[in-house]
Structures are given as structure tokens and as C-alpha cells.
C-alpha atoms as a PDB file:
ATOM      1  CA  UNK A   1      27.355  -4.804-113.597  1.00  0.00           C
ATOM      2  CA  UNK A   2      29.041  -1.357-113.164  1.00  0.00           C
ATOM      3  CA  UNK A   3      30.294   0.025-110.320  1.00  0.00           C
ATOM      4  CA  UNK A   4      27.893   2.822-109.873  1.00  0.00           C
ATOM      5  CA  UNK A   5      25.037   0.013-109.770  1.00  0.00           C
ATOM      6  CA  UNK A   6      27.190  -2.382-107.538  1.00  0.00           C
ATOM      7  CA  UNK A   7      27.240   0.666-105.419  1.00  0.00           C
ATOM      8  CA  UNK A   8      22.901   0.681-105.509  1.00  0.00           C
ATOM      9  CA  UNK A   9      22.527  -2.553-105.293  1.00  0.00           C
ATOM     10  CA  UNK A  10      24.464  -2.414-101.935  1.00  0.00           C
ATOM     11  CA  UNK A  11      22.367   0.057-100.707  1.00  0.00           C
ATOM     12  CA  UNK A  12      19.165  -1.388-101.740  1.00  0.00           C
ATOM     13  CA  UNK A  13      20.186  -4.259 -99.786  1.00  0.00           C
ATOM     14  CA  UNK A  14      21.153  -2.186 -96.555  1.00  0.00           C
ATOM     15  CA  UNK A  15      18.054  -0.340 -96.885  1.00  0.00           C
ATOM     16  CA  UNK A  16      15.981  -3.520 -96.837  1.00  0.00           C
ATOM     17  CA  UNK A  17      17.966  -5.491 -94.116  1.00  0.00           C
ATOM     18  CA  UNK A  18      17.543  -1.938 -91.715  1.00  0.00           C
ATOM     19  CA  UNK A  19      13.708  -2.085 -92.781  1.00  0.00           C
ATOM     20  CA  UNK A  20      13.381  -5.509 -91.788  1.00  0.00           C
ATOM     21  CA  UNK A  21      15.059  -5.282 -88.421  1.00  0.00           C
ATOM     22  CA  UNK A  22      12.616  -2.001 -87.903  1.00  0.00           C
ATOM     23  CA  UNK A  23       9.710  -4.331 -89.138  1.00  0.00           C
ATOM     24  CA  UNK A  24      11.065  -7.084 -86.910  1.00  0.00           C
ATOM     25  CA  UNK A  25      11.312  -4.874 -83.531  1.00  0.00           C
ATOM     26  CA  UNK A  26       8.058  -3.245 -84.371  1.00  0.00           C
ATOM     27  CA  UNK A  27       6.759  -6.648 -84.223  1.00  0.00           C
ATOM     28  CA  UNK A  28       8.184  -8.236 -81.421  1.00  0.00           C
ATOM     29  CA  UNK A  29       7.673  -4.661 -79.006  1.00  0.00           C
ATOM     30  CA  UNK A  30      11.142  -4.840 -78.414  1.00  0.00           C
ATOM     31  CA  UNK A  31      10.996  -0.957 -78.048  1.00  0.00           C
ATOM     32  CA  UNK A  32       8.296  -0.962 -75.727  1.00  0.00           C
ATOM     33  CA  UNK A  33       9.815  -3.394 -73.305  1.00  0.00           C
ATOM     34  CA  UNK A  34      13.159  -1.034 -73.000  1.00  0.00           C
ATOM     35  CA  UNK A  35      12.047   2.217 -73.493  1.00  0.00           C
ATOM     36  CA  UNK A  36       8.147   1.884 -71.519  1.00  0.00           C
ATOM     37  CA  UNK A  37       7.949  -0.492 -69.239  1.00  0.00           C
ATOM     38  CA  UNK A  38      10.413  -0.856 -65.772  1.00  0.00           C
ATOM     39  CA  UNK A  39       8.473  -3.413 -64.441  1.00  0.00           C
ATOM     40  CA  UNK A  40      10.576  -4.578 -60.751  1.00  0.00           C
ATOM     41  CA  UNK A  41      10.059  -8.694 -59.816  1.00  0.00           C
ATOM     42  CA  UNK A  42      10.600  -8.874 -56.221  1.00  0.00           C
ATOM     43  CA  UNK A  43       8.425  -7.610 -53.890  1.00  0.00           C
ATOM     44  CA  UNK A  44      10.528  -4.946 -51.341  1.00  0.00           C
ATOM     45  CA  UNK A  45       7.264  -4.732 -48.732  1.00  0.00           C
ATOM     46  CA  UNK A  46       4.280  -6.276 -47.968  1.00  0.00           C
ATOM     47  CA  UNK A  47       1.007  -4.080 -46.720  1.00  0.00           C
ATOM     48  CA  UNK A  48       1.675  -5.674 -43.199  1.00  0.00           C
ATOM     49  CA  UNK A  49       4.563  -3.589 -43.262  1.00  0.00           C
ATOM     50  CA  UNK A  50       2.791  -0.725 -43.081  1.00  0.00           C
ATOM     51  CA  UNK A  51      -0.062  -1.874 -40.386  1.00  0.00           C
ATOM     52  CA  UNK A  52      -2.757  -2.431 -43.346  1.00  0.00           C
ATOM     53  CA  UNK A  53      -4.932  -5.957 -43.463  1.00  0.00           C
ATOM     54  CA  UNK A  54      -4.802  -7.452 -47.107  1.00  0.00           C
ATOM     55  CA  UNK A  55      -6.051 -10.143 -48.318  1.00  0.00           C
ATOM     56  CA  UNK A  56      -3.309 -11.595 -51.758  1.00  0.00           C
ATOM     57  CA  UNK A  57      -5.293 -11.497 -54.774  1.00  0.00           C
ATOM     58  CA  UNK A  58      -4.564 -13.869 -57.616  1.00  0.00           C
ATOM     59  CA  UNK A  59      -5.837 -13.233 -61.396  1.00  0.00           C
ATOM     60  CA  UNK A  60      -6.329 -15.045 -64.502  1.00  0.00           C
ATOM     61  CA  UNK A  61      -6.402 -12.597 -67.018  1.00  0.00           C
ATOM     62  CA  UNK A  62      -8.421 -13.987 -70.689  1.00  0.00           C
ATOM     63  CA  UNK A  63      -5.318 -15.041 -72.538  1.00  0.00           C
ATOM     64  CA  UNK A  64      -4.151 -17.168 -69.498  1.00  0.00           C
ATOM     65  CA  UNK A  65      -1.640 -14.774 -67.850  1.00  0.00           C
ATOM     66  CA  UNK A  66      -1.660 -15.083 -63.957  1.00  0.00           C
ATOM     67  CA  UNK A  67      -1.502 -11.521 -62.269  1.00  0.00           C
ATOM     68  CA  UNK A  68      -1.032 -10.925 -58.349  1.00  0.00           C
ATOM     69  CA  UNK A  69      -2.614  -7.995 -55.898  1.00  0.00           C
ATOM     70  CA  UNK A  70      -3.993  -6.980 -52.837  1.00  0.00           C
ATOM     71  CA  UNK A  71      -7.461  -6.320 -52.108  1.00  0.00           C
ATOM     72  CA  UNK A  72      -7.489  -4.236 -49.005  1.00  0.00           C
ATOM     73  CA  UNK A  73     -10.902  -3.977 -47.451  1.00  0.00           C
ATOM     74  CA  UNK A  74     -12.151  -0.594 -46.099  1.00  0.00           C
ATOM     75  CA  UNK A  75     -15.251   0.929 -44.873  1.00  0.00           C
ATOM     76  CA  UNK A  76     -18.505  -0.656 -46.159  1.00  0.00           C
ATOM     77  CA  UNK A  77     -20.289   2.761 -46.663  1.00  0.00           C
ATOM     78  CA  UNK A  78     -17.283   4.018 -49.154  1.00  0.00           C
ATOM     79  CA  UNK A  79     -16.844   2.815 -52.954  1.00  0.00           C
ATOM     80  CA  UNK A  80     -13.882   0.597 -53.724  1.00  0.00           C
ATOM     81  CA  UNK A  81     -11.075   1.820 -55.937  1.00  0.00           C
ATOM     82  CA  UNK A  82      -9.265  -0.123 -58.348  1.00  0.00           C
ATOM     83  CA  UNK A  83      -6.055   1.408 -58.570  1.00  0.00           C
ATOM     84  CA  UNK A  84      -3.717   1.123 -61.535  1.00  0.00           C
ATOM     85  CA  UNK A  85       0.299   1.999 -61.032  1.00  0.00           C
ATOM     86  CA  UNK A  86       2.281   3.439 -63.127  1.00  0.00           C
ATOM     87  CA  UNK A  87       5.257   1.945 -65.438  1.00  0.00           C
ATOM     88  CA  UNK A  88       8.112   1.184 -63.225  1.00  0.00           C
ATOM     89  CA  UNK A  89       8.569  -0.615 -60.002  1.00  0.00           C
ATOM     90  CA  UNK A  90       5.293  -2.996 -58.985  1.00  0.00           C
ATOM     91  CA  UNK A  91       2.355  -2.531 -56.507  1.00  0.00           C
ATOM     92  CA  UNK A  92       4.962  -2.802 -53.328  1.00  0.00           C
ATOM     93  CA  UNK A  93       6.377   0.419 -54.078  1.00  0.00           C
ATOM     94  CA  UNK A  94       2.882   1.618 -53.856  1.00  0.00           C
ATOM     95  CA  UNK A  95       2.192   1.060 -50.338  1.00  0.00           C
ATOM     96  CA  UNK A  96       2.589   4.766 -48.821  1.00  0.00           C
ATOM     97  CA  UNK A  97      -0.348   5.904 -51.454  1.00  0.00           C
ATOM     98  CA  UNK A  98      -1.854   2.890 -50.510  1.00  0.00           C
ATOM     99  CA  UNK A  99      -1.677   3.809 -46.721  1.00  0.00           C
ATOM    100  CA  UNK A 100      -3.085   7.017 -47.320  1.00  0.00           C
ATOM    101  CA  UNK A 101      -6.036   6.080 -49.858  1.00  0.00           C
ATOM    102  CA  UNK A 102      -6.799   3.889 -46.995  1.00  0.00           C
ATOM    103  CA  UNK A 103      -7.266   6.223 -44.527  1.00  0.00           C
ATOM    104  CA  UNK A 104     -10.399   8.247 -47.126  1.00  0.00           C
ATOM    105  CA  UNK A 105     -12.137   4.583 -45.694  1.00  0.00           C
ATOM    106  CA  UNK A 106     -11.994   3.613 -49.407  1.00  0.00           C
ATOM    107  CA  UNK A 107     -11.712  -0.428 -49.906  1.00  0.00           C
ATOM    108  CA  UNK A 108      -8.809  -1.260 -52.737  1.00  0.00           C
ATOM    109  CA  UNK A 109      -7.398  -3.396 -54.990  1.00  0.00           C
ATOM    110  CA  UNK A 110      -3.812  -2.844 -56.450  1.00  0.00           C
ATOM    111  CA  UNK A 111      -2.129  -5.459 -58.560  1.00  0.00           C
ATOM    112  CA  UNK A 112       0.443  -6.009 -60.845  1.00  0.00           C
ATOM    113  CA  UNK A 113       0.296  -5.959 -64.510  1.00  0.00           C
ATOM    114  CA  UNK A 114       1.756  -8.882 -66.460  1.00  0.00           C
ATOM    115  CA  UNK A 115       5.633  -8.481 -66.238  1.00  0.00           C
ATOM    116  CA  UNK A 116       5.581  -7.058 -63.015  1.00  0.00           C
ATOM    117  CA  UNK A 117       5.968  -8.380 -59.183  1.00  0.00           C
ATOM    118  CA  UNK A 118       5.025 -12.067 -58.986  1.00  0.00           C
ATOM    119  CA  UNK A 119       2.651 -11.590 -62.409  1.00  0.00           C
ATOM    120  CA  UNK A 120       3.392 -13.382 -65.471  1.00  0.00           C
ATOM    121  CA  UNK A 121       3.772 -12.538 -68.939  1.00  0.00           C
ATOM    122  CA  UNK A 122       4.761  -9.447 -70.966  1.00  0.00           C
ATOM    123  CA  UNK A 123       3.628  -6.397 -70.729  1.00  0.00           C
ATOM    124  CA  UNK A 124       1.853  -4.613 -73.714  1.00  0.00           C
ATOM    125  CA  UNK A 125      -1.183  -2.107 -74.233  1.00  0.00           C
ATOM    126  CA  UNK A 126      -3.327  -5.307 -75.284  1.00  0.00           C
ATOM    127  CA  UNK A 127      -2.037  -7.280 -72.592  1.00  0.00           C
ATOM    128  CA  UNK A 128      -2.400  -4.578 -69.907  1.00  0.00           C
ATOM    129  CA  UNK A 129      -6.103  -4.455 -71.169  1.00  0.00           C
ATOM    130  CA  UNK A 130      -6.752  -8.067 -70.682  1.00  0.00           C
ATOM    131  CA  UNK A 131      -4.773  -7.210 -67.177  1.00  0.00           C
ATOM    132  CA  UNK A 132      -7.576  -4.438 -66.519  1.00  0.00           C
ATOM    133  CA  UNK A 133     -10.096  -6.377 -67.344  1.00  0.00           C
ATOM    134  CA  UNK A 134      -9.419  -9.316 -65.087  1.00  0.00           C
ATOM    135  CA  UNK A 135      -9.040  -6.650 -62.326  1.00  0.00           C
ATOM    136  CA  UNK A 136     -12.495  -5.989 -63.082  1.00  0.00           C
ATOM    137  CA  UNK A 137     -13.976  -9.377 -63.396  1.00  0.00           C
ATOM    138  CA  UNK A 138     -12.648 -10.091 -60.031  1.00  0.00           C
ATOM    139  CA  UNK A 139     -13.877  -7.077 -58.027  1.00  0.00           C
ATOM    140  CA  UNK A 140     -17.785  -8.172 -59.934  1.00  0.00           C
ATOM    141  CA  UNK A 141     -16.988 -11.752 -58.281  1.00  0.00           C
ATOM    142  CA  UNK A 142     -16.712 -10.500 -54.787  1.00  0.00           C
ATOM    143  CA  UNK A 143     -20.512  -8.581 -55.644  1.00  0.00           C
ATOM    144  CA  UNK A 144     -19.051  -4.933 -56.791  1.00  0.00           C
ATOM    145  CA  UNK A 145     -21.193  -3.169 -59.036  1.00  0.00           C
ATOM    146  CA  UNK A 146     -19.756  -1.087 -61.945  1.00  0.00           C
ATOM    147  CA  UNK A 147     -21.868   1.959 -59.935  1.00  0.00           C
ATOM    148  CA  UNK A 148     -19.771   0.785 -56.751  1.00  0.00           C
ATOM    149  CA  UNK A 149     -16.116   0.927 -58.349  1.00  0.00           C
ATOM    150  CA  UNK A 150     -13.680   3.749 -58.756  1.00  0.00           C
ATOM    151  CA  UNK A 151     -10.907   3.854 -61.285  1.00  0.00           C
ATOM    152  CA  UNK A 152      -7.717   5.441 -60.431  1.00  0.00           C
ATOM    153  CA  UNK A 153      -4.895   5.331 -62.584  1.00  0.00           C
ATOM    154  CA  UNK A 154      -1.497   7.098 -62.163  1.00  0.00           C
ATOM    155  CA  UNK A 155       0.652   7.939 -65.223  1.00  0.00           C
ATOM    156  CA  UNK A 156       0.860   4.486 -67.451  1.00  0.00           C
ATOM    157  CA  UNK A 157      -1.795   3.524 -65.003  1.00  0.00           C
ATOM    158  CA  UNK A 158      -3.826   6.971 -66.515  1.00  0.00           C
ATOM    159  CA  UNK A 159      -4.043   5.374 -69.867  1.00  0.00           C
ATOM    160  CA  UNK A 160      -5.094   2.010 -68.291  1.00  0.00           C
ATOM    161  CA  UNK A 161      -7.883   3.327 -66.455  1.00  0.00           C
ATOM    162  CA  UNK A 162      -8.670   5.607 -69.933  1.00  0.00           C
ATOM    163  CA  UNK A 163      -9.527   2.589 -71.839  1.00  0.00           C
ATOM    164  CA  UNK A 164     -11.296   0.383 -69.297  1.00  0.00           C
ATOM    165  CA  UNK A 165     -13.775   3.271 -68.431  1.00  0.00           C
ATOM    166  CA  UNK A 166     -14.451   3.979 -72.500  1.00  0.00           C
ATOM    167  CA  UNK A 167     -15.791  -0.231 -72.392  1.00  0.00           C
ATOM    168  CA  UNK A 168     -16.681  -0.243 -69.221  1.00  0.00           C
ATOM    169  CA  UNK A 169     -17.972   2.196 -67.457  1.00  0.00           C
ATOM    170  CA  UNK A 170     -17.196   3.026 -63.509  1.00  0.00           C
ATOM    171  CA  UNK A 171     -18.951   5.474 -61.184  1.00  0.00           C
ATOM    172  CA  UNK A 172     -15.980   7.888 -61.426  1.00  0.00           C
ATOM    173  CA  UNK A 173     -12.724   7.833 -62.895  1.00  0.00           C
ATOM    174  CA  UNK A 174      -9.503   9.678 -61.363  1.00  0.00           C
ATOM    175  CA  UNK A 175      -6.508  10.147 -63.458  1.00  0.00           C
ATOM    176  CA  UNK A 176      -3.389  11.471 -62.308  1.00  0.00           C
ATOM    177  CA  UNK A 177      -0.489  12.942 -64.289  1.00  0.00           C
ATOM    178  CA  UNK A 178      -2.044  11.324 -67.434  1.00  0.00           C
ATOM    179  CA  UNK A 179      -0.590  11.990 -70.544  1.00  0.00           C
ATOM    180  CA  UNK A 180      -1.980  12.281 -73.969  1.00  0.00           C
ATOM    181  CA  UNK A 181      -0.819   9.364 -75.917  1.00  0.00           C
ATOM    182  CA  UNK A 182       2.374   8.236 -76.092  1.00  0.00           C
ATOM    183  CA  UNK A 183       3.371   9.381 -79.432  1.00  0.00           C
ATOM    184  CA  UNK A 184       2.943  12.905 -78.164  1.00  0.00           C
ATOM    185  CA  UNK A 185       5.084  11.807 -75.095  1.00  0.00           C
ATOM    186  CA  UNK A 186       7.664  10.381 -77.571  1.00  0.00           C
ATOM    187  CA  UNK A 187       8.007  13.803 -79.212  1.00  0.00           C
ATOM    188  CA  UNK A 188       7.944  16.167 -76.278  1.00  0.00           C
ATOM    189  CA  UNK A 189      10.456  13.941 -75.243  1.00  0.00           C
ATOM    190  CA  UNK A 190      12.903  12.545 -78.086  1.00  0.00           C
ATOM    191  CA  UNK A 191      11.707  14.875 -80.870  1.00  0.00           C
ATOM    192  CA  UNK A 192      14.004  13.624 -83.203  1.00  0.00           C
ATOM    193  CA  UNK A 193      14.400  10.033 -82.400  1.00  0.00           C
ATOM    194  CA  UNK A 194      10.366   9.892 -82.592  1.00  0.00           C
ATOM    195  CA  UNK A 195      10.178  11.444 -85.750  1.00  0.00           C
ATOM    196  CA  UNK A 196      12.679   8.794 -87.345  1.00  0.00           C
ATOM    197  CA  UNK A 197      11.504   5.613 -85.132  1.00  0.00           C
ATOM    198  CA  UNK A 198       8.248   6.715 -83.732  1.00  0.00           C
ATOM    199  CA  UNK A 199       5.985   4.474 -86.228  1.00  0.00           C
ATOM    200  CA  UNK A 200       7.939   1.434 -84.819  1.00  0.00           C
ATOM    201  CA  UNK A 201       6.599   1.838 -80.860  1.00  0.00           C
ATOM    202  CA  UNK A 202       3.192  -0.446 -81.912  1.00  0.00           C
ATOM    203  CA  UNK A 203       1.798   0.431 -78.259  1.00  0.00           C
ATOM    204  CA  UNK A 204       0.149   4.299 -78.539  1.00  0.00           C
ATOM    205  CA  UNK A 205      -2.501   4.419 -75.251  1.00  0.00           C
ATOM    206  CA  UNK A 206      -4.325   7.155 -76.675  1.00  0.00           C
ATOM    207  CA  UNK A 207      -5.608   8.911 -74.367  1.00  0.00           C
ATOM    208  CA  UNK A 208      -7.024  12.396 -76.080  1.00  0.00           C
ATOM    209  CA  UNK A 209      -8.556  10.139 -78.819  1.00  0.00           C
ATOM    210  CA  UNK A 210     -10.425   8.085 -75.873  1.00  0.00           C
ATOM    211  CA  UNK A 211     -11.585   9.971 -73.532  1.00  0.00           C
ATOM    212  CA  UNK A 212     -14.359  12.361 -74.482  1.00  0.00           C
ATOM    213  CA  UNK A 213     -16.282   8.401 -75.040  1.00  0.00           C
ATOM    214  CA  UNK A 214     -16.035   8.446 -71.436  1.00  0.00           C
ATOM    215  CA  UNK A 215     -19.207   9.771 -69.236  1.00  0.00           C
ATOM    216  CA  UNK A 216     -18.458   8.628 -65.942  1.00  0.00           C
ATOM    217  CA  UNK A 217     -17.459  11.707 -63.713  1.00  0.00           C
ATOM    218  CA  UNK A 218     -13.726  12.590 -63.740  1.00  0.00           C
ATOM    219  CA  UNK A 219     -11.225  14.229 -61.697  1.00  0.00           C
ATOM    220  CA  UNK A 220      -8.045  15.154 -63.109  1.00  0.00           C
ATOM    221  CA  UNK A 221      -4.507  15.762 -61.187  1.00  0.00           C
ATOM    222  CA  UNK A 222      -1.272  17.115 -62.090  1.00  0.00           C
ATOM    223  CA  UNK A 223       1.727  18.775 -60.619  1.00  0.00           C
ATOM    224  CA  UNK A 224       2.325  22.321 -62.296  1.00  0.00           C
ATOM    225  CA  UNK A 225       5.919  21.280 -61.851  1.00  0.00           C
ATOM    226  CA  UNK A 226       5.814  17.965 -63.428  1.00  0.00           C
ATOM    227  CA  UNK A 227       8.871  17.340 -65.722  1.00  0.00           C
ATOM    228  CA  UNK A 228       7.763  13.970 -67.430  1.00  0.00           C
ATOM    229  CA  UNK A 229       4.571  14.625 -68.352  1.00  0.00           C
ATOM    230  CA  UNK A 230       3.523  18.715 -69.293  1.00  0.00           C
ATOM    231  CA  UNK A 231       0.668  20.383 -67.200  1.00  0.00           C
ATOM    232  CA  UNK A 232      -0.609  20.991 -70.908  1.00  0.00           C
ATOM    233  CA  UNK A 233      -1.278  17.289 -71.709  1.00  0.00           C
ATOM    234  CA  UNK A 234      -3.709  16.915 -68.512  1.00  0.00           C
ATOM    235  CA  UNK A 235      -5.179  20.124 -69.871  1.00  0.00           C
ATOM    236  CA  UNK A 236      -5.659  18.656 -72.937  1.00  0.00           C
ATOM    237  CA  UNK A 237      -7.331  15.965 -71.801  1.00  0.00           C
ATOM    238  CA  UNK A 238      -9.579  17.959 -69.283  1.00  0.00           C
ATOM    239  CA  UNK A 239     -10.563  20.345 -72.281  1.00  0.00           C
ATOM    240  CA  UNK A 240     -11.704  17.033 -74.343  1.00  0.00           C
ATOM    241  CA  UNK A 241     -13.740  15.374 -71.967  1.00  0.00           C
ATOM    242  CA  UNK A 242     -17.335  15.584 -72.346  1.00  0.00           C
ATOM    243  CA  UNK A 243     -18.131  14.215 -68.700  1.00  0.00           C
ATOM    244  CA  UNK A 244     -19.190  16.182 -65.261  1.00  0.00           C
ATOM    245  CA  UNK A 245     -14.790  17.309 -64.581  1.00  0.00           C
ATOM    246  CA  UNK A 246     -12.845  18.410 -62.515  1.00  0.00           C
ATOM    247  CA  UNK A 247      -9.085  19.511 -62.391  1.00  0.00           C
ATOM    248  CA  UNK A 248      -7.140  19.966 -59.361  1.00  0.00           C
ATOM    249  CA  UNK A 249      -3.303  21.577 -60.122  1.00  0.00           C
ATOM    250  CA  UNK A 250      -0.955  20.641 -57.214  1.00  0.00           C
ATOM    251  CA  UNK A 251       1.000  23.540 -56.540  1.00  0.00           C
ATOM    252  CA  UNK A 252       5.087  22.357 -56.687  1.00  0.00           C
ATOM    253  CA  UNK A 253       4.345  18.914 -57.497  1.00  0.00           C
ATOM    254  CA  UNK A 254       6.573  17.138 -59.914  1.00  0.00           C
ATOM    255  CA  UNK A 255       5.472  13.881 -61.239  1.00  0.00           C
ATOM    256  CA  UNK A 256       5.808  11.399 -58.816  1.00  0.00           C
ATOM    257  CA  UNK A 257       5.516  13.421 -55.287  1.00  0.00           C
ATOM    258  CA  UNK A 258       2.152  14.741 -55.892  1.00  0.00           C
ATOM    259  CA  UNK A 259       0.374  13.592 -53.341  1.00  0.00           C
ATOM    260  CA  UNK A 260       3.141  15.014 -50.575  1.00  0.00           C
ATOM    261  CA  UNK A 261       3.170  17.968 -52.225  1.00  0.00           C
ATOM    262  CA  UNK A 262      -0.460  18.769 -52.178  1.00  0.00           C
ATOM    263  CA  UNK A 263      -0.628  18.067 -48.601  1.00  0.00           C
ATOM    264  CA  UNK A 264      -4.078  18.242 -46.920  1.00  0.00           C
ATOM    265  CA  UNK A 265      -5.666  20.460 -50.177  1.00  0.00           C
ATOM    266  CA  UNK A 266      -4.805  17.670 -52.228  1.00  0.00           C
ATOM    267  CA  UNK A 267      -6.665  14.643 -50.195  1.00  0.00           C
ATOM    268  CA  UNK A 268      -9.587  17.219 -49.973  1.00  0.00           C
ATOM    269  CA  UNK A 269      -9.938  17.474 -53.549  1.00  0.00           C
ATOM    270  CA  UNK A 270     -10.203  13.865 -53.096  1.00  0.00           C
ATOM    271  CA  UNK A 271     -12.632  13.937 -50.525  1.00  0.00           C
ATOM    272  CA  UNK A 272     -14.776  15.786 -52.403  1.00  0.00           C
ATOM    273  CA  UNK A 273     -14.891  14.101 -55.979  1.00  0.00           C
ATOM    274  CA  UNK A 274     -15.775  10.984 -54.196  1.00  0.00           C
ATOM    275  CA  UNK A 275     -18.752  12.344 -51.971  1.00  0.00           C
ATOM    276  CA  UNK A 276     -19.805  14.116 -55.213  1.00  0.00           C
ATOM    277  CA  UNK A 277     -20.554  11.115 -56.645  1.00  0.00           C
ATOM    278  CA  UNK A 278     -23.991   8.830 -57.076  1.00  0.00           C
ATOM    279  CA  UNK A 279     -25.251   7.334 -53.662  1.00  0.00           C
ATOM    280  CA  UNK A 280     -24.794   3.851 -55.781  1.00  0.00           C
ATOM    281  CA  UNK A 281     -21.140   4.583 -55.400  1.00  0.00           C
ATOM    282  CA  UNK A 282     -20.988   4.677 -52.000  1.00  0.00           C
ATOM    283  CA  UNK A 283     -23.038   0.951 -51.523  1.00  0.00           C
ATOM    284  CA  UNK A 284     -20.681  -1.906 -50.523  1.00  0.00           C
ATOM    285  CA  UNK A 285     -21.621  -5.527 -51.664  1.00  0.00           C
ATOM    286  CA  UNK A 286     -21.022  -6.348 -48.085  1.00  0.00           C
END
């Protein structure tokens, strides 16, 4: 053998080994679990902490994973929303939002996806589909009709809520600072690194290619100073929906203070989504 075809055989073999370490962290979601998900295991606060009556929630999701929440009762003439969180942290960090989603009367359950808080498992855009639909299952136990239940999904939490409402329906569905898919976050984001690596990310939650299935009534929300996820994505998304929409921008908002920032205007936008919706959504099972 020469030396020029020494020289390609060694490459041939470096090329395959750093194809079948891409192959092998494309399979495992090794990208995913660094890059997407900051899931937080203890628990920093409890809804006693904040004056609110919960009742702990505990899950099995269909491929056996065990997920925790809190169902938090409200009044019996409001809907109840189930409330997906977004990708870091776990539903104790949520309690502030919780406090004040509380205080519409709305009756709630939060919970943790598989990875996160006292939930087991790994989180993944199948998994956090089972994880949705266990959510879902449970609230049907306790006598909540789909025309009773309100989706609300924050951020990763957006894309949850995206694809439980395309298979199953809720009375409305509220989605803030949602993003497109996450391929398109991946190259507003790390152009370059998405353009070499992007086909390796197996997880995509796409939302744009989902959501004009959806006919349940929607409300969108974004900051118009949101650095993580554009104003143009939520746009995006409004402009595909096919549903009865609405889209609230929250003046000086940036992704994760929205609901501070939009102050009184911004729980009134809330206020009137909900009491825009079918009387069915406003019948308690209680």
C-alpha cells in the first residue's frame, strides 16, 4: 500500500469512527439531555409556602414512568388548567405563576415531566408526550371533561401543550413564548453549530408543522423583548393557526418575566380568553 492510500485509508477510518459517535449520540439523545433539558431534582418550595391548598399528585405515565404534581383546586364555576413548565428548574419554581393563576379562580394541575423534581425517567419529546398524556388521563379520572380543561404551556411547555391539543383536543389552548420548532431555535441560535450537528438533535417539537391541526381556541403570548425565543416565531405560529386566535404582545417583556411585565393588561388578556370560551368550559365535575 502507498503512502498516499495509507493516508485515505486513515481518513476513511476517522470519518467512520466520527460518524458513528454522531450516529451513537443521535441515538442515545445525549444532545438533548445537555443542550434542552435543565431539569432541577429537589424541590426549593412547596405551595403551602405560598398560602395555596394542594393536594400531591402522583402519575403513571404508559411506559411506566412515575411523575409528581399538584392539583390545586379552585372555583367550581371556572375551567381547570393543566399547566405545562418550561425546560429548566421543576414545578416548585413555578409557584408565583401558580399563585397568581390561582387568584383568575382557575383550578390547576402542574407537574413534573420525567427527569424533573421527584419524577422519574428521562426526559424526551416521546417521553414528555406519554408525560402529557398521563396529565390528562388523570384530570378525566377526577370527572374533567376535555370541554372543561385548559392547556397552558410556557416555552418547552408551548410545544407540549402543541401536540396534546393536535390528539386531543381541549376547550382552549394558551401558549406562551412558544417557539417554532426547535430546529429553527437551533439556528437562530447556533447557526453554524446547527447546520453541522443539527440532524443529530432526534427531538424537533414542531410546532409550525402542528398547529394549524389544532381547532380549539388559542391565545398566544410573547414579550416584544424576548431574547430566547423571537417575537417572529409566536407570529409565525399565530399566522398558521386556523383556530378562533388571539395574540397579546407584552410590552418590555423578555422571556421569562412576562407575566410581571404585563402587569394588570396582561392578566386581563387572560381574563378575557377564558370567559370567551364555551359555557362547557366553565362546568366543574364537582
Amino acid at each position: 500500500m502507498s503512502r498516499r492510500q495509507r493516508r485515505w485509508w486513515r481518513l476513511a477510518i476517522d470519518l467512520t469512527l466520527i460518524a458513528l459517535l454522531l450516529f451513537g449520540l443521535r441515538m442515545s439523545g445525549y444532545l438533548e439531555q445537555h443542550l434542552l433539558y435543565f431539569p432541577d431534582r429537589p424541590l426549593v418550595a412547596t405551595p403551602q409556602t405560598v398560602n395555596l391548598s394542594a393536594e400531591d399528585v402522583n402519575l403513571t405515565t404508559a411506559d411506566g414512568e412515575q411523575l409528581h404534581g399538584w392539583y390545586l383546586p379552585g372555583d367550581p364555576a371556572q375551567p381547570v388548567l393543566l399547566f405545562f413548565h418550561g425546560n429548566a428548574g421543576n414545578i416548585s419554581h413555578r409557584l408565583d405563576n401558580l399563585h397568581r393563576l390561582h387568584a383568575l379562580g382557575l383550578n390547576l394541575l402542574i407537574f413534573d415531566y420525567r427527569g424533573y423534581g421527584h419524577s422519574t425517567g428521562t426526559p424526551s419529546e416521546t417521553g414528555l408526550a406519554h408525560d402529557a398524556d398521563a396529565a390528562l388521563s388523570w384530570l378525566h379520572s377526577r370527572g374533567w371533561s376535555q370541554q372543561s380543561i385548559v392547556y397552558f404551556g410556557r416555552s418547552l411547555g408551548a410545544a407540549v401543550a402543541v401536540d396534546l391539543a393536535r390528539r386531543s383536543p381541549p376547550a382552549g389552548l394558551i401558549l406562551e413564548t412558544p417557539f417554532t420548532s426547535l430546529r429553527a431555535m437551533g439556528r437562530q441560535h447556533y447557526p453554524l453549530l446547527s447546520g453541522l450537528l443539527g440532524w443529530v438533535i432526534r427531538d424537533e417539537y414542531d410546532n409550525l408543522g402542528k398547529i394549524a391541526a389544532i381547532n380549539s381556541p388559542l391565545l398566544i403570548l410573547h414579550g416584544d423583548r424576548d431574547q430566547i425565543v423571537p417575537e417572529a416565531m409566536a407570529r409565525q405560529l399565530f399566522a398558521a393557526a386556523r383556530s378562533t386566535k388571539t395574540f397579546y404582545l407584552i410590552a418590555g417583556a423578555d422571556h421569562n418575566n412576562t407575566y410581571d411585565c404585563g402587569g394588570s393588561a396582561y392578566w386581563q388578556a387572560w381574563h378575557h380568553f377564558l370567559h370567551s370560551l364555551p359555557a362547557a368550559a366553565t362546568t366543574s365535575p364537582h
